[in-house]
C-alpha atoms as a PDB file:
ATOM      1  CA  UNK A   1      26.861 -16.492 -13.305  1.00  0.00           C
ATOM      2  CA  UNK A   2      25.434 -15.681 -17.030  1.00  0.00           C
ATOM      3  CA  UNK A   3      24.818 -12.204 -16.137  1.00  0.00           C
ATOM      4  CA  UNK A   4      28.387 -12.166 -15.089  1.00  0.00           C
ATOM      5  CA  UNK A   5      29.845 -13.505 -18.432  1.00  0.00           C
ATOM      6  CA  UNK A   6      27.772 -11.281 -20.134  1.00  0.00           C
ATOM      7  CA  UNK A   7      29.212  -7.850 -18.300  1.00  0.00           C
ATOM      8  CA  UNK A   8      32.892  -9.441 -18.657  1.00  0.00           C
ATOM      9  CA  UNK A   9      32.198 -10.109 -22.622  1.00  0.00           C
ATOM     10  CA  UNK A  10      31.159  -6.313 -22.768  1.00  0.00           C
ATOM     11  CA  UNK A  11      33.547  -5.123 -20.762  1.00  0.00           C
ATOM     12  CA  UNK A  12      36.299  -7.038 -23.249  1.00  0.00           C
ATOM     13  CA  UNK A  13      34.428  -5.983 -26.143  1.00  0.00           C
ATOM     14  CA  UNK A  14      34.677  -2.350 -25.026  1.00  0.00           C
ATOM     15  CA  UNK A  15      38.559  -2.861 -24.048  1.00  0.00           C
ATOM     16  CA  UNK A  16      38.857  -4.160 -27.314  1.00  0.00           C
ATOM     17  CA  UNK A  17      37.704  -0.838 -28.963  1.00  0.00           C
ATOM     18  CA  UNK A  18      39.961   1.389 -26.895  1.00  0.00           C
ATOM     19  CA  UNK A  19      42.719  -0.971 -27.705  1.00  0.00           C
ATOM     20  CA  UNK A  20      42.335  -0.263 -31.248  1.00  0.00           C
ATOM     21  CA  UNK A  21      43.496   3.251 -30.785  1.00  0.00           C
ATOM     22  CA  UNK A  22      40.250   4.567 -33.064  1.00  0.00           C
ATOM     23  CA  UNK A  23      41.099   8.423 -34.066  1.00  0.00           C
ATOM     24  CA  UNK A  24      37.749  10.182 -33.077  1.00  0.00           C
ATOM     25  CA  UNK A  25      37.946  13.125 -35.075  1.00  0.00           C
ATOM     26  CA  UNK A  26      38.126  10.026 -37.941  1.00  0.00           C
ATOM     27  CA  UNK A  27      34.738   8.619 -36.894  1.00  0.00           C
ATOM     28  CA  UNK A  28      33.259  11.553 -36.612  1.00  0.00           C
ATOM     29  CA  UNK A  29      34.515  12.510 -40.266  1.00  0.00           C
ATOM     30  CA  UNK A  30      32.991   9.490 -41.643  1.00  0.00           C
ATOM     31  CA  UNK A  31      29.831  10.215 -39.788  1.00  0.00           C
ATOM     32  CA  UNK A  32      29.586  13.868 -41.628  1.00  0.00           C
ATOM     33  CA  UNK A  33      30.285  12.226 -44.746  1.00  0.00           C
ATOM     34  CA  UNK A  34      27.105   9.996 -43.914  1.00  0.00           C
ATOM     35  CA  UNK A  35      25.382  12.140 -42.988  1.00  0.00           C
ATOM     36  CA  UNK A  36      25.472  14.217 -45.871  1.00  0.00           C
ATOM     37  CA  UNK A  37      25.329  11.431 -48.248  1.00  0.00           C
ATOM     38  CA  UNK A  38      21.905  10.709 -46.407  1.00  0.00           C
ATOM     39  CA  UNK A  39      21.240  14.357 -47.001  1.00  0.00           C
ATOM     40  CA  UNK A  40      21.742  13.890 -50.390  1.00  0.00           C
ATOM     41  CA  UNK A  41      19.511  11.023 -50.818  1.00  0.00           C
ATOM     42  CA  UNK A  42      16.461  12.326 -48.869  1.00  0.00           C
ATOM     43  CA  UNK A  43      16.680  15.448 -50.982  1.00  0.00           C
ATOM     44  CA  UNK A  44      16.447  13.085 -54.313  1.00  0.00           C
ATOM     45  CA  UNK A  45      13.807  11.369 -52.849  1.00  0.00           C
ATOM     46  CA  UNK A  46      11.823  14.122 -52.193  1.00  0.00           C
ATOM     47  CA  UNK A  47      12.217  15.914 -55.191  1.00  0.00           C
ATOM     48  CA  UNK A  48      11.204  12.684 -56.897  1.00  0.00           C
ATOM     49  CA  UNK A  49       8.234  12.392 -54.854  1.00  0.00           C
ATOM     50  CA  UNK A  50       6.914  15.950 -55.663  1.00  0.00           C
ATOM     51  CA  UNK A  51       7.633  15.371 -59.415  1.00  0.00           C
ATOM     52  CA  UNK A  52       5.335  12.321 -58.931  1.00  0.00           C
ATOM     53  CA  UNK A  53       2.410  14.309 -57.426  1.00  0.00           C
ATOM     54  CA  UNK A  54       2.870  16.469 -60.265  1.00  0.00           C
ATOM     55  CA  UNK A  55       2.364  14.338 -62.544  1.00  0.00           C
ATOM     56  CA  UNK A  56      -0.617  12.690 -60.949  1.00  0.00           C
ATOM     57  CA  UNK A  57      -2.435  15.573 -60.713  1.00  0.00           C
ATOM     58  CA  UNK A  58      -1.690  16.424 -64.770  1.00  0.00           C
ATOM     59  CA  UNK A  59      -3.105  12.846 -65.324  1.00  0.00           C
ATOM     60  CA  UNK A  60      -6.438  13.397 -63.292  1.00  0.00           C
ATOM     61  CA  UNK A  61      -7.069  16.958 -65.359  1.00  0.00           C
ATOM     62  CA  UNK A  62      -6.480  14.854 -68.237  1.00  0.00           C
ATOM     63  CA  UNK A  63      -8.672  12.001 -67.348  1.00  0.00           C
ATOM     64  CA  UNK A  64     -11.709  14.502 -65.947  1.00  0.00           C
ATOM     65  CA  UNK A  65     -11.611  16.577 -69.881  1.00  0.00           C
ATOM     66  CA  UNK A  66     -11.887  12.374 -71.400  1.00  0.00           C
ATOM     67  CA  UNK A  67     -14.478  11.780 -68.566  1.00  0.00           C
ATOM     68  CA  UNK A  68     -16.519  15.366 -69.416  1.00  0.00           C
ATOM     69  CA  UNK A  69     -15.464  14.662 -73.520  1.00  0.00           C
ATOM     70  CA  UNK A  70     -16.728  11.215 -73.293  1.00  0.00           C
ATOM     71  CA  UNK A  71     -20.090  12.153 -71.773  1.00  0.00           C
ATOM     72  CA  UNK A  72     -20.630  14.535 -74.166  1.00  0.00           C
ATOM     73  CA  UNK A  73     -20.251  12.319 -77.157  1.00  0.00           C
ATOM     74  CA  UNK A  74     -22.769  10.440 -75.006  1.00  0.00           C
ATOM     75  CA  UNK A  75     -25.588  12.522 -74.972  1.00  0.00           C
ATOM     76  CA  UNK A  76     -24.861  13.251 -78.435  1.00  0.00           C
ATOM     77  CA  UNK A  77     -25.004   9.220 -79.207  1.00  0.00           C
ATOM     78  CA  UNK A  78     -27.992   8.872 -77.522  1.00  0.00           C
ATOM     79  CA  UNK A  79     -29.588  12.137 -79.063  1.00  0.00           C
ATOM     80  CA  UNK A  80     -28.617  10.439 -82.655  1.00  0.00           C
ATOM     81  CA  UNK A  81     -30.465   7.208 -81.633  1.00  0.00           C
ATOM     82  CA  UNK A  82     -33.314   8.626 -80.550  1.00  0.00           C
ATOM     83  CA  UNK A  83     -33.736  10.879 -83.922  1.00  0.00           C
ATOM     84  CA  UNK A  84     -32.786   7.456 -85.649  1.00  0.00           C
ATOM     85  CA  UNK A  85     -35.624   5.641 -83.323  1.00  0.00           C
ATOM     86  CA  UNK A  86     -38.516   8.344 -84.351  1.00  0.00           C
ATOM     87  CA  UNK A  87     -37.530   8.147 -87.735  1.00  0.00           C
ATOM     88  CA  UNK A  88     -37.482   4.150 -88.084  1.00  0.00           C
ATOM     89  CA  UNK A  89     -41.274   4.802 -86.489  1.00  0.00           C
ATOM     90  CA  UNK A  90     -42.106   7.138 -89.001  1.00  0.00           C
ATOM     91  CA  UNK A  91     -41.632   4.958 -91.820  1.00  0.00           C
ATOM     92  CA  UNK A  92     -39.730   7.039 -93.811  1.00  0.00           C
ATOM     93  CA  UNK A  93     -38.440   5.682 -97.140  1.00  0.00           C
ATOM     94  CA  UNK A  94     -35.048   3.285 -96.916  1.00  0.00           C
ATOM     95  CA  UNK A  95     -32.850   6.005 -98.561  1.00  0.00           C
ATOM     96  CA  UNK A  96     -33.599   8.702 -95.916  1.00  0.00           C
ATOM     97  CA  UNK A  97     -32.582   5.909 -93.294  1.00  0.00           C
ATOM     98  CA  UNK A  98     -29.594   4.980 -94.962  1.00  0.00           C
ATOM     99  CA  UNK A  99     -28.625   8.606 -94.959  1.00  0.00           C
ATOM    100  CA  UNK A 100     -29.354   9.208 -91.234  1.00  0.00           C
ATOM    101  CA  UNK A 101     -27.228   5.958 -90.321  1.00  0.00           C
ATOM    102  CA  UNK A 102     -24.406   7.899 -92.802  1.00  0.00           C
ATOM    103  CA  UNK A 103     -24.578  11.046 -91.263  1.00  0.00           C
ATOM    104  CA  UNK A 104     -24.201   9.688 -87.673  1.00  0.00           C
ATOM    105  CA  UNK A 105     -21.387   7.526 -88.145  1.00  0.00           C
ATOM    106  CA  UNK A 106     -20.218  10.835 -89.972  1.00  0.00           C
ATOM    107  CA  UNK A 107     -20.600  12.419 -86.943  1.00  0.00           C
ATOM    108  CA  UNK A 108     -18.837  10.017 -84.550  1.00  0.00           C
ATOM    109  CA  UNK A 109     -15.845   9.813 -86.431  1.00  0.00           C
ATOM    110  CA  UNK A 110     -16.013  13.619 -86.092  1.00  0.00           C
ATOM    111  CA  UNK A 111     -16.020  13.402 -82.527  1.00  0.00           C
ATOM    112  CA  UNK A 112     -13.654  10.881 -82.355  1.00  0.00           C
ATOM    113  CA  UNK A 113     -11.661  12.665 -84.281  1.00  0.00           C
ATOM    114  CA  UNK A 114     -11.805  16.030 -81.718  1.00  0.00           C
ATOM    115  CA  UNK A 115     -11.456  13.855 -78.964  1.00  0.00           C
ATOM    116  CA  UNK A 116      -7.932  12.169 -79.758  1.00  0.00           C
END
């Protein structure tokens, strides 16, 4: 008996749309405007999306040069310290420490200076 009900509700349901005298050429109108709208929003979307991966790949060659600059300035650091290290060893007078401390902060702000 519910199975019936159900076919007679979509049997009414589809009288009901025939009744309404719907002009197809109308609905399919509005579906081409749709359509096209949805056209219009894939191509956005994608155009979007490839101006995205653009710009993530920019941003990766820029971080891999700060990576590579960073390493760099480094083994540079770590050169410095050493030289600073052998010379603290050495007992070499205060001045010529003081002047070696100078130099490599000189030299940092240098690089710092090239890198940004």
């Amino acid at each position: 008996n519910a199975e019936y009900m159900g076919m007679t509700r979509n049997r009414s349901a589809d009288n009901s749309f025939h009744s309404r005298n719907f002009d197809p050429y109308e609905v399919e109108r509005e579906n081409d405007t749709q359509g096209e709208e949805l056209r219009d929003k894939v191509a956005t979307l994608k155009s979007l999306t490839i101006e995205i991966g653009n710009e993530v790949r920019e941003h990766n060659k820029l971080l891999d040069s700060l990576g590579d600059s960073f390493e760099r300035s480094g083994g540079i650091l770590g050169a410095t310290m050493n030289k600073l290290g052998i010379v603290a060893k050495k007992g070499y007078r205060q001045s010529n420490i003081c002047c070696l401390i100078v130099f490599s902060f000189f030299v940092l702000i240098v690089l710092w200076w090239a890198i940004f």
